[in-house]
C-alpha atoms as a PDB file:
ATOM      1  CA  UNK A   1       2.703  98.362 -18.188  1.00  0.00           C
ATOM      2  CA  UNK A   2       3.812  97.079 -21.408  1.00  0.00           C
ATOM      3  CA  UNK A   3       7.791  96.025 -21.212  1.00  0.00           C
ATOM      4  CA  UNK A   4       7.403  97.311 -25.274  1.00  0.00           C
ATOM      5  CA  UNK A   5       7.146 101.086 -23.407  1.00  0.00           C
ATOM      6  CA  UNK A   6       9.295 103.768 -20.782  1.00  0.00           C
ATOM      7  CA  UNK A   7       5.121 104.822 -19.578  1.00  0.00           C
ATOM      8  CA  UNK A   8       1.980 104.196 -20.559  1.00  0.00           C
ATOM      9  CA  UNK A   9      -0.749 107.300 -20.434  1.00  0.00           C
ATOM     10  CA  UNK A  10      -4.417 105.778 -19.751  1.00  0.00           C
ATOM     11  CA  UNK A  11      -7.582 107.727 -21.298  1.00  0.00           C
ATOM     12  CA  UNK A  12     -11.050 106.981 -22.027  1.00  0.00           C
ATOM     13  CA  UNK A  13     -11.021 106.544 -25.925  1.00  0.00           C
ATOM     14  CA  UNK A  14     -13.294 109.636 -27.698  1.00  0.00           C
ATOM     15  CA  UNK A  15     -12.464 111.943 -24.838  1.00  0.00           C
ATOM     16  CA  UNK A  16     -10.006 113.184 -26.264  1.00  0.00           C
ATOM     17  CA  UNK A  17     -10.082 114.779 -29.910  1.00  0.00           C
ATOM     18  CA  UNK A  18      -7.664 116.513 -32.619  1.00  0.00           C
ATOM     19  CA  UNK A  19      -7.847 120.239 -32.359  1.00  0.00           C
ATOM     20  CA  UNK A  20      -6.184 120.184 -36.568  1.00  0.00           C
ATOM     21  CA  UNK A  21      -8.425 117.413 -37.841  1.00  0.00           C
ATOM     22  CA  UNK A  22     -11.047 117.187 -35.247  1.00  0.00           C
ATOM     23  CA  UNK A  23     -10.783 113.254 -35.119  1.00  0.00           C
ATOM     24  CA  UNK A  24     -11.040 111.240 -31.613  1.00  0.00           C
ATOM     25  CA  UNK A  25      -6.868 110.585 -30.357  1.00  0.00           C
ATOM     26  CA  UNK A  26      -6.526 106.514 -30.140  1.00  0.00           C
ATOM     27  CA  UNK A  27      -3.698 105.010 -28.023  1.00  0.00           C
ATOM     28  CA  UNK A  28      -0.499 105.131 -30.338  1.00  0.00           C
ATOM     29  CA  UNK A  29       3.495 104.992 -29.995  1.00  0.00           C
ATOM     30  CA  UNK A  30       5.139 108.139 -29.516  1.00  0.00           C
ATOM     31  CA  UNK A  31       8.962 108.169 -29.196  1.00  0.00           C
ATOM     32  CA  UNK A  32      10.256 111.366 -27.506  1.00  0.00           C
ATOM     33  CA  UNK A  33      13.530 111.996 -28.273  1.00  0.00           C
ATOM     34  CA  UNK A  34      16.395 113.624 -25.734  1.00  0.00           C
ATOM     35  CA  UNK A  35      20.275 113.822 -25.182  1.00  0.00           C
ATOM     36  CA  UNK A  36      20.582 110.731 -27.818  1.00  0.00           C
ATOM     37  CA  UNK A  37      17.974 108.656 -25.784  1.00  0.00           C
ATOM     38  CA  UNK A  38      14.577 107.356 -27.461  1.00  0.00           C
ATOM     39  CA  UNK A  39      12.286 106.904 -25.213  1.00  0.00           C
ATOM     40  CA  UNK A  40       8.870 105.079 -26.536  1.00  0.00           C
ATOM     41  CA  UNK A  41       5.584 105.900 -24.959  1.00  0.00           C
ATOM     42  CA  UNK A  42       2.254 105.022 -25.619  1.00  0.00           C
ATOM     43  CA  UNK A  43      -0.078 108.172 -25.300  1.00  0.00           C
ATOM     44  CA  UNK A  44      -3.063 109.219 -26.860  1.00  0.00           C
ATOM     45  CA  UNK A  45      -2.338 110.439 -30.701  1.00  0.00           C
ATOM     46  CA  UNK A  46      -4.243 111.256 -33.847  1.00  0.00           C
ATOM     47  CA  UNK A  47      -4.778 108.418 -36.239  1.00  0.00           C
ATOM     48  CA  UNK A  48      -5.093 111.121 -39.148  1.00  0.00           C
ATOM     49  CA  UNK A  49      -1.933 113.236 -38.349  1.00  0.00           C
ATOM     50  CA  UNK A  50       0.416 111.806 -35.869  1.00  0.00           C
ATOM     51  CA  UNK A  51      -0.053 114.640 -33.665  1.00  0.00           C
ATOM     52  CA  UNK A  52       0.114 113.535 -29.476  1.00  0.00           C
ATOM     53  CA  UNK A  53      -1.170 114.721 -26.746  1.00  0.00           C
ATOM     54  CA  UNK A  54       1.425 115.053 -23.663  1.00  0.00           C
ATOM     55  CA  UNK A  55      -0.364 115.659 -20.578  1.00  0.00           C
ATOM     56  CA  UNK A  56       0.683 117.941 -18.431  1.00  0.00           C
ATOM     57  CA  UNK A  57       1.036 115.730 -15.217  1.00  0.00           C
ATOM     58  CA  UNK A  58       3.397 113.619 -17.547  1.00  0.00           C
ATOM     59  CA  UNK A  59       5.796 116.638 -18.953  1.00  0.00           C
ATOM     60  CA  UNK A  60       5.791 117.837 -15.634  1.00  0.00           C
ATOM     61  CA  UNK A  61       6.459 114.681 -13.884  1.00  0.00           C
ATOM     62  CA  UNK A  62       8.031 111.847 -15.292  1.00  0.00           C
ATOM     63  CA  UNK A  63       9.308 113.217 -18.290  1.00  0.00           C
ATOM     64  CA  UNK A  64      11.195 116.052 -16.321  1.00  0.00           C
ATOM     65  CA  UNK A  65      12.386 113.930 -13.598  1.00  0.00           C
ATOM     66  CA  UNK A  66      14.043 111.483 -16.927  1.00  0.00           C
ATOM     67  CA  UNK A  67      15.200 115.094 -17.717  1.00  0.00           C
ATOM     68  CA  UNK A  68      16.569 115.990 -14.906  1.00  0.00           C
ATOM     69  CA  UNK A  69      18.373 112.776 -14.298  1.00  0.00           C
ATOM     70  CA  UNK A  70      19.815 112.838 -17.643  1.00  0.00           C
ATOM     71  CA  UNK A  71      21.487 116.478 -17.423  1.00  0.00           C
ATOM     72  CA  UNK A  72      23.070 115.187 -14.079  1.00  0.00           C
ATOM     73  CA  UNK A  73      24.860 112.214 -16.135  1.00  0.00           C
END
């Protein structure tokens, strides 16, 4: 993983594609924002919009467990 990025989601480039522009998501940095903490990640995202894709597995793993850990600070 990238020291640059908090997690990395891996994808097979074209597979996954823009439901607002319809263009293929490319690898991109998306910086999710919580409590005052940035946390960068590099996820798949639309070149045309900005628009990212969170998997679930992600929101419902990693990012809740950061969650989670945060709210018991």
């Amino acid at each position: 993983m990238s020291e640059k990025y908090y997690e990395t989601y891996a994808f097979e480039p074209g597979s996954l594609i823009c439901d607002r522009c319809r263009t293929a998501l490319v690898p991109g940095e998306v910086v999710l924002h919580y409590m005052g903490n940035d946390f960068p990640i590099e996820m798949p995202k639309c070149p045309v919009c900005g628009q990212a894709f969170i998997p679930e597995e992600l929101a419902m793993g990693k990012i809740l467990q950061v969650e989670q850990a945060l709210e018991d600070k």
